[in-house]
C-alpha atoms as a PDB file:
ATOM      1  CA  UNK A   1    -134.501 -96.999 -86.234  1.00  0.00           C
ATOM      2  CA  UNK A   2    -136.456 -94.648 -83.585  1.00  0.00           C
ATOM      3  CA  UNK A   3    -138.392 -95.606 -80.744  1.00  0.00           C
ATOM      4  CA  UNK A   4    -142.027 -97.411 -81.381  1.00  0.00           C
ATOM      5  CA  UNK A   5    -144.686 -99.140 -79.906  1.00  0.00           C
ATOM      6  CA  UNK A   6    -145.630-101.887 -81.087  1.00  0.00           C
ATOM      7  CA  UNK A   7    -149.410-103.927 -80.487  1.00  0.00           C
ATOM      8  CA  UNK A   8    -149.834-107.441 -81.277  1.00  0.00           C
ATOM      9  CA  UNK A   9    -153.881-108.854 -82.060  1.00  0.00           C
ATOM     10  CA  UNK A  10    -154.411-112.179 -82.281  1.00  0.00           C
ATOM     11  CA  UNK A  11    -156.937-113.918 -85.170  1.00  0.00           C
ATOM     12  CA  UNK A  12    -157.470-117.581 -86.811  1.00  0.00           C
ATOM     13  CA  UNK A  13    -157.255-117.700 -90.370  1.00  0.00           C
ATOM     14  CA  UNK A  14    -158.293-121.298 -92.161  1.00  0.00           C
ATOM     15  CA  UNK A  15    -158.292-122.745 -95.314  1.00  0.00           C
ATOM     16  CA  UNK A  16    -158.568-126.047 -97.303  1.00  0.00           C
ATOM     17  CA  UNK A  17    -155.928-126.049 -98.797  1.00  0.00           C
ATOM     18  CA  UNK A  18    -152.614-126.005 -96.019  1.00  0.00           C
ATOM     19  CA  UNK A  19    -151.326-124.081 -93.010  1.00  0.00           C
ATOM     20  CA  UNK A  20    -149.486-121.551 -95.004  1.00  0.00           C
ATOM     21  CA  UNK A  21    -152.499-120.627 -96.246  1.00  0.00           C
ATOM     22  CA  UNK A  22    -154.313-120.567 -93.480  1.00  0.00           C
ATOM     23  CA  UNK A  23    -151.921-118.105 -92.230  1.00  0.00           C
ATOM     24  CA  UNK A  24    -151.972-115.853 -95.191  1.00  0.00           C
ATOM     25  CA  UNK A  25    -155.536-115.268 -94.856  1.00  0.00           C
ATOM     26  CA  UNK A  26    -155.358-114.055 -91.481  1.00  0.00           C
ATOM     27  CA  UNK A  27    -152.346-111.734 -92.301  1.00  0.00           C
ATOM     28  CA  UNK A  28    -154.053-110.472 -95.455  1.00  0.00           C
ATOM     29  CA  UNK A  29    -157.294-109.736 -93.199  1.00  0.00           C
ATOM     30  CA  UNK A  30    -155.176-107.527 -90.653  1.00  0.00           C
ATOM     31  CA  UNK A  31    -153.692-105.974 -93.520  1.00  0.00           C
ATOM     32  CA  UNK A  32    -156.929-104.575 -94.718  1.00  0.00           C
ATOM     33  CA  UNK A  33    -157.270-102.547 -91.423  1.00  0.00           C
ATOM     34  CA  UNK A  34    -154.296-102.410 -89.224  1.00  0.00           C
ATOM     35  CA  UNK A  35    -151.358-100.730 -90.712  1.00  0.00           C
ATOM     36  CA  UNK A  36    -147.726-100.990 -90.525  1.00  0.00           C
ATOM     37  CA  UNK A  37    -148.040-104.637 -89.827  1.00  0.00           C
ATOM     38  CA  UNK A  38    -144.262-106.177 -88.745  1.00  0.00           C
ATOM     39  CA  UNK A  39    -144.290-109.919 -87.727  1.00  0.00           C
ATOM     40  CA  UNK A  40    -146.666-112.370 -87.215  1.00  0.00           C
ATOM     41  CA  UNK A  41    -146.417-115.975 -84.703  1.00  0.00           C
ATOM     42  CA  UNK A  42    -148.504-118.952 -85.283  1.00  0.00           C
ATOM     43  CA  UNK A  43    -149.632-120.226 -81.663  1.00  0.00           C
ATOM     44  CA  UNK A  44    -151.719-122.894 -82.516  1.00  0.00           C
ATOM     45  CA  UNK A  45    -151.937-125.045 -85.150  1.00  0.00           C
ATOM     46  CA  UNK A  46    -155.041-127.594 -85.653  1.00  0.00           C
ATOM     47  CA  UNK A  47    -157.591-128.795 -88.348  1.00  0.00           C
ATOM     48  CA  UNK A  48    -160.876-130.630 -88.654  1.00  0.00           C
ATOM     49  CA  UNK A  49    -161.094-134.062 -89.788  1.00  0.00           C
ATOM     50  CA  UNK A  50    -164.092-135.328 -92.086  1.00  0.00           C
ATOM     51  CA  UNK A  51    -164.568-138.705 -93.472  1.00  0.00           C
ATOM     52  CA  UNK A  52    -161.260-139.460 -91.802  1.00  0.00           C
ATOM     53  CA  UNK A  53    -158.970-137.158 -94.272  1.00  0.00           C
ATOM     54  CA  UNK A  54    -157.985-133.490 -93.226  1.00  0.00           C
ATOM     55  CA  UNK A  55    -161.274-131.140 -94.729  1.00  0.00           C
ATOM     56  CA  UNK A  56    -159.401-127.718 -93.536  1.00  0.00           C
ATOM     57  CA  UNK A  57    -156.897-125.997 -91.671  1.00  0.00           C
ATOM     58  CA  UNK A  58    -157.157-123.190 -89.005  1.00  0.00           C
ATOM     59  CA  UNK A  59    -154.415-121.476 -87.332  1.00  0.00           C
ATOM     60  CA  UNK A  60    -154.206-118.511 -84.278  1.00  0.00           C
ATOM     61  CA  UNK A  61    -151.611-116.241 -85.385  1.00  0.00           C
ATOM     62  CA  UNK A  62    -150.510-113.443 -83.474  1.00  0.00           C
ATOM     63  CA  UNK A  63    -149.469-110.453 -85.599  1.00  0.00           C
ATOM     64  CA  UNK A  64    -147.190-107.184 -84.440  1.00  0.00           C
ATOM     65  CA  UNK A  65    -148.085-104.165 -85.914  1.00  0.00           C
ATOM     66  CA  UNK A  66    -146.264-100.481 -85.103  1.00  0.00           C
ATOM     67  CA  UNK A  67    -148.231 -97.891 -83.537  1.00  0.00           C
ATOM     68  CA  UNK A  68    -148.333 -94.694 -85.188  1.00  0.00           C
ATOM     69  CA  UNK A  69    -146.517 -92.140 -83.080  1.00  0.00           C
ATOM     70  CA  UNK A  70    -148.296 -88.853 -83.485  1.00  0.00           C
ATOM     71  CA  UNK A  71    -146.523 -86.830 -81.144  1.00  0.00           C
ATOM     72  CA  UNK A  72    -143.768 -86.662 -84.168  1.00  0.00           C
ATOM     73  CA  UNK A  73    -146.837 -85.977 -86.544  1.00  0.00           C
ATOM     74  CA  UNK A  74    -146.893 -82.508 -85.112  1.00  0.00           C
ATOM     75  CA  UNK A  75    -144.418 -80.102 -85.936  1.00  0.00           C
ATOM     76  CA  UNK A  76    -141.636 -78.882 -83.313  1.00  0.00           C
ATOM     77  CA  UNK A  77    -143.092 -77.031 -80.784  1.00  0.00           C
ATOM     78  CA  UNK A  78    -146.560 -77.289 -81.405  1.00  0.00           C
ATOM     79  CA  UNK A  79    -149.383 -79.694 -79.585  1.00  0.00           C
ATOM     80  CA  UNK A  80    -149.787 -82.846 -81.448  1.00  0.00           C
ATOM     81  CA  UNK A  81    -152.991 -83.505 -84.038  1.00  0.00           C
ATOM     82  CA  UNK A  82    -155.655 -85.634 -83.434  1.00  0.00           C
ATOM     83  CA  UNK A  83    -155.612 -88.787 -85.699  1.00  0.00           C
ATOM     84  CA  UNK A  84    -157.553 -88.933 -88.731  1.00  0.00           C
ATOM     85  CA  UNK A  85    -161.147 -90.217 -88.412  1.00  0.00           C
ATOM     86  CA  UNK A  86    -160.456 -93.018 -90.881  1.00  0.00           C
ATOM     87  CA  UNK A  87    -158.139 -94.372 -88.533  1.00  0.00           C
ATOM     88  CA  UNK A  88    -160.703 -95.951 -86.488  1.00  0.00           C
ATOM     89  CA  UNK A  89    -162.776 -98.427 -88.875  1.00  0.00           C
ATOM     90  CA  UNK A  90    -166.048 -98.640 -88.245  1.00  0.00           C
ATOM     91  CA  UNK A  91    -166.791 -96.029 -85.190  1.00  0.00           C
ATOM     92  CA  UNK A  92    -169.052 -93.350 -85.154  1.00  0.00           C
ATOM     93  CA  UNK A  93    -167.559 -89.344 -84.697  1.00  0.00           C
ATOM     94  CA  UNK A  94    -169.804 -87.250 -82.888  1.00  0.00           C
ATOM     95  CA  UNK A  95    -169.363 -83.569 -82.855  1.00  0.00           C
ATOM     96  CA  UNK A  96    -170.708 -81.627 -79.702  1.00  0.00           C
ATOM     97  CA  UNK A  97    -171.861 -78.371 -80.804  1.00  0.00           C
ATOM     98  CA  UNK A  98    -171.812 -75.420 -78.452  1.00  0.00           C
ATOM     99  CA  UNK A  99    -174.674 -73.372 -78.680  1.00  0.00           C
END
């Protein structure tokens, strides 16, 4: 295994159901728009009580995810390339025209 990066975000995920799946909700979510997602740490634990019986579960997780390195997207001995617009969900690309 090469050298990475790796970045860690943190989110709460919840659910009525249990913990487990209050964690898989949050790891599917990151999975929708992070890539190369690696581990994941639950850092809190808690729920809300109603009626005096547990009505749902919410959890902070903190997930790892891999950078992508894209130095080594370039070929030898040429400058690297600019990442593709789609990786960056939901900003806007200008383009400056010179005139």
């Amino acid at each position: 295994m090469g050298d990475h990066v790796f970045k860690t975000t943190e989110l709460v995920g919840s659910s009525a159901t249990s913990i487990e799946d209050a964690v898989n909700q949050a790891v599917e979510r990151a999975g929708r728009t992070l890539r190369h997602l690696g581990w994941f740490e639950i850092v809190e634990p808690r729920g809300h009580i109603e009626g005096g019986k547990i009505d749902h579960w919410q959890v902070t997780v903190k997930i790892g995810f891999r950078l992508d390195d894209w130095i080594h997207a370039a070929s030898p001995g040429t400058r690297p390339r600019s990442p593709p617009a789609h990786t960056f969900p939901g900003r806007l690309h200008r383009t400056r025209h010179l005139g």
